[in-house]
C-alpha atoms as a PDB file:
ATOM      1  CA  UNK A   1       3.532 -28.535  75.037  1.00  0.00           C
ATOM      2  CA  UNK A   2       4.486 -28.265  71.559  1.00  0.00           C
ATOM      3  CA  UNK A   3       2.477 -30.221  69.041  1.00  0.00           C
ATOM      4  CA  UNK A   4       3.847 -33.008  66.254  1.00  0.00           C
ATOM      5  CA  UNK A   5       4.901 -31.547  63.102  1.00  0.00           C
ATOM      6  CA  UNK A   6       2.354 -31.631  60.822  1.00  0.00           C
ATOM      7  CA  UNK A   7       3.380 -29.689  57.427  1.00  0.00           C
ATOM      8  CA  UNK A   8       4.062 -31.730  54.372  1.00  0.00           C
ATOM      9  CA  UNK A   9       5.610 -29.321  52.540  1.00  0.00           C
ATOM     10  CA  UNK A  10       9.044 -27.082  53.557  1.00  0.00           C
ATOM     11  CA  UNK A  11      11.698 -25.544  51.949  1.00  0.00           C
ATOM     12  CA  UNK A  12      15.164 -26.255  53.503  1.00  0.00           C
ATOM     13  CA  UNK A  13      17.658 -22.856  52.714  1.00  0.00           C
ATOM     14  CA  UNK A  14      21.404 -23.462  52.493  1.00  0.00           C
ATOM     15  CA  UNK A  15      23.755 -20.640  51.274  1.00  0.00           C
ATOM     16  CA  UNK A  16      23.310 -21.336  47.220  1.00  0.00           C
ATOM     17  CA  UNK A  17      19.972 -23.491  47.010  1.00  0.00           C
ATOM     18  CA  UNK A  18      16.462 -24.087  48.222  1.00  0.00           C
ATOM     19  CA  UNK A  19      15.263 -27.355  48.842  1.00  0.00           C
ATOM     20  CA  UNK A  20      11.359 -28.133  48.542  1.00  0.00           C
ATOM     21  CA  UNK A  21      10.860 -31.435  50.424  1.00  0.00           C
ATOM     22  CA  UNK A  22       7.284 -32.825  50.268  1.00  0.00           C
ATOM     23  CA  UNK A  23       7.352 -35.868  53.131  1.00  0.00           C
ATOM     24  CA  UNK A  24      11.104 -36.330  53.910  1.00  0.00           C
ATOM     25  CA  UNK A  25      11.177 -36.483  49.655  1.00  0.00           C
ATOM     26  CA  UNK A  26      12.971 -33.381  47.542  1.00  0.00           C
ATOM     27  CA  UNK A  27      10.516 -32.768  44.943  1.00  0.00           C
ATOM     28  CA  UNK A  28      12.324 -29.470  43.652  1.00  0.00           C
ATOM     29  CA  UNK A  29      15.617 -27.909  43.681  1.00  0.00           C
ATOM     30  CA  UNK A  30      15.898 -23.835  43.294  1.00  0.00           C
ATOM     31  CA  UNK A  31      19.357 -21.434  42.658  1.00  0.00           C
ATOM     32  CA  UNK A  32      18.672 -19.021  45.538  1.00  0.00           C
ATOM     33  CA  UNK A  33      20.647 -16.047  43.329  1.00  0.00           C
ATOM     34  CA  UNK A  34      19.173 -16.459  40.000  1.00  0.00           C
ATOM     35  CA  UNK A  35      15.740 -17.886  41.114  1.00  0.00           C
ATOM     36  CA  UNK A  36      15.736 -20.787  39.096  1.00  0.00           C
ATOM     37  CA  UNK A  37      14.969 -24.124  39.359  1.00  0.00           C
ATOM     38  CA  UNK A  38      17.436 -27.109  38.985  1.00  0.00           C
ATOM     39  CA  UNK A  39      16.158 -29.734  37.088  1.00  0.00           C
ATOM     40  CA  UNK A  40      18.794 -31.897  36.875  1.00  0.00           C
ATOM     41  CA  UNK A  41      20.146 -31.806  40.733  1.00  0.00           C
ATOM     42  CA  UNK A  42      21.252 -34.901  42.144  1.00  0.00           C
ATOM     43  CA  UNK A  43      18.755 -33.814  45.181  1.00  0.00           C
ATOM     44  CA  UNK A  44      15.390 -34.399  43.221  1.00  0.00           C
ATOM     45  CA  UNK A  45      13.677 -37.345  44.010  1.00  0.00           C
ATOM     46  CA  UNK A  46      15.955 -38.279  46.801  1.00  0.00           C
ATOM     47  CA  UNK A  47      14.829 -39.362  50.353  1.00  0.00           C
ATOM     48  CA  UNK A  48      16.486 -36.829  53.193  1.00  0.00           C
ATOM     49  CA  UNK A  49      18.016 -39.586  55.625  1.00  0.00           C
ATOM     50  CA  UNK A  50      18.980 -36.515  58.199  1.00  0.00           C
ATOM     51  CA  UNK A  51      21.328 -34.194  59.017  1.00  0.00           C
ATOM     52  CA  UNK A  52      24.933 -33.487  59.856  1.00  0.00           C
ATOM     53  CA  UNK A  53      26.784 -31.273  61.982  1.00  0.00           C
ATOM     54  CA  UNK A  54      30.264 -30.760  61.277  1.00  0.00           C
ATOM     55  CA  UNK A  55      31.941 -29.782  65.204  1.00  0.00           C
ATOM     56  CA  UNK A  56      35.010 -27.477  65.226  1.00  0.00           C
ATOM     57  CA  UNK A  57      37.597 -30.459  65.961  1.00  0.00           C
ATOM     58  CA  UNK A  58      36.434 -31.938  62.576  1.00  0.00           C
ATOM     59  CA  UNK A  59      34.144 -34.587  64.224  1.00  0.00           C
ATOM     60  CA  UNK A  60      30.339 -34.980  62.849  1.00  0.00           C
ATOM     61  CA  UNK A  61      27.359 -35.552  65.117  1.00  0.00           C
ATOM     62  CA  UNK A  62      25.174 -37.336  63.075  1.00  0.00           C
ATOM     63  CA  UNK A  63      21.227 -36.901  63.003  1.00  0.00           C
ATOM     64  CA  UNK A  64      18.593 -39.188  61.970  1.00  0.00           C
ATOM     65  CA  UNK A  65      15.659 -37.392  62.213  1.00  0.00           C
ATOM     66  CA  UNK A  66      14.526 -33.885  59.739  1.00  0.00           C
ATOM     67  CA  UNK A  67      17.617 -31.679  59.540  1.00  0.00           C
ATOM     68  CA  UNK A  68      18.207 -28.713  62.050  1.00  0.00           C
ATOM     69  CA  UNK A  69      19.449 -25.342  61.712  1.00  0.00           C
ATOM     70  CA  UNK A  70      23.167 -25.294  61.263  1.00  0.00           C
ATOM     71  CA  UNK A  71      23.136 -28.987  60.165  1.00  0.00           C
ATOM     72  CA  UNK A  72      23.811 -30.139  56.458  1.00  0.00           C
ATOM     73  CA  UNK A  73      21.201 -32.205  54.767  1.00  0.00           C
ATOM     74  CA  UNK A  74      22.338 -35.534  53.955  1.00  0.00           C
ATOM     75  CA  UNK A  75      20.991 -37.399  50.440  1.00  0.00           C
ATOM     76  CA  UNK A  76      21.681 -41.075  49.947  1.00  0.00           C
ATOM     77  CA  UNK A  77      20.825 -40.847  45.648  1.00  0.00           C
ATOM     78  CA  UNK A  78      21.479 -43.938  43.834  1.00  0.00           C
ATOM     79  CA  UNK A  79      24.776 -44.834  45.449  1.00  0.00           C
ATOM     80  CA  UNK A  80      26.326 -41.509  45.624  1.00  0.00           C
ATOM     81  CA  UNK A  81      25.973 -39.716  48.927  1.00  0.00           C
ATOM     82  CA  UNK A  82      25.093 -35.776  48.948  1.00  0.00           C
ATOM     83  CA  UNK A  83      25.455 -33.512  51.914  1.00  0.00           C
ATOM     84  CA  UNK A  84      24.871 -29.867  51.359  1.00  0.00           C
ATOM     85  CA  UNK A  85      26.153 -26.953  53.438  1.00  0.00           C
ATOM     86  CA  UNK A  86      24.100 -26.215  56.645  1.00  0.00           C
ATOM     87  CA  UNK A  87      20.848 -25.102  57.073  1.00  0.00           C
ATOM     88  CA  UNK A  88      20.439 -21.616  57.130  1.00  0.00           C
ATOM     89  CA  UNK A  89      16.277 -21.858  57.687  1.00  0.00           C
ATOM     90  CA  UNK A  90      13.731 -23.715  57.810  1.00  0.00           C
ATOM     91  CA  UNK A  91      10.238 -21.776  55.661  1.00  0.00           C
ATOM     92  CA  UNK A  92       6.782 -22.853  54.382  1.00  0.00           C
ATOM     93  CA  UNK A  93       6.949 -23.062  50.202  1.00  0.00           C
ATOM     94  CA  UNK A  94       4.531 -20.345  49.375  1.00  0.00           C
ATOM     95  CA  UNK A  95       1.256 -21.855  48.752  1.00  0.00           C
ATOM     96  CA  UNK A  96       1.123 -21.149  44.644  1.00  0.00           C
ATOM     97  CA  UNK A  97       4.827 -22.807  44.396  1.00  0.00           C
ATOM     98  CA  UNK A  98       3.406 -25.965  45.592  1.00  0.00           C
ATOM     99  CA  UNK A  99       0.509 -25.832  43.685  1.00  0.00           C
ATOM    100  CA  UNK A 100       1.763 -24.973  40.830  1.00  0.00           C
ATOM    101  CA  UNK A 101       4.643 -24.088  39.904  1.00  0.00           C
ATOM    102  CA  UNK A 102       7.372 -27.145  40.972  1.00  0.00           C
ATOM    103  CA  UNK A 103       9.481 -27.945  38.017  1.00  0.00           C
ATOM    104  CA  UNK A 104       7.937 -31.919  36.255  1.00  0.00           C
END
């Protein structure tokens, strides 16, 4: 039997970005080709309500729990909704990126 998720911290990887959610919350946004962070995405600070998969006849299967693989992450920010492409993987941040080195 597999046991409840317990990490805090993970880094959901689309095509173009990393996102660093700390308990369901993005606390860090990062360019996956030039490395760096985004300060100003529309991500940070936003709740992850779930995920989103987009079938082939142009329906979409929602999901309200943590995004899967293949699924887009769906934002609610302030009104405006944000759903990035789909999840490519699903990582631990590296332990010196969360103690350090996440963009204030």
């Amino acid at each position: 039997m597999i046991g409840s998720e317990r990490r805090v911290n993970k880094v959901l990887v689309t095509r173009n970005t990393e996102y660093h959610i700390r308990r369901d919350v993005c606390v860090a946004v990062r360019d996956r080709q030039s490395g760096e962070w985004l300060r100003g995405h529309l991500a940070i600070r936003q709740r992850v309500h779930g995920g989103l998969k987009f079938t082939r006849s142009g329906g979409i299967l929602p999901n309200l729990g943590a995004p899967s693989l293949g699924e887009s992450i769906f934002f609610h920010a302030a009104g405006r909704d944000l759903v990035t492409s789909p999840v490519l993987s699903i990582e631990r941040p590296p332990l010196d990126t969360v103690a350090d080195h996440y963009p204030s």
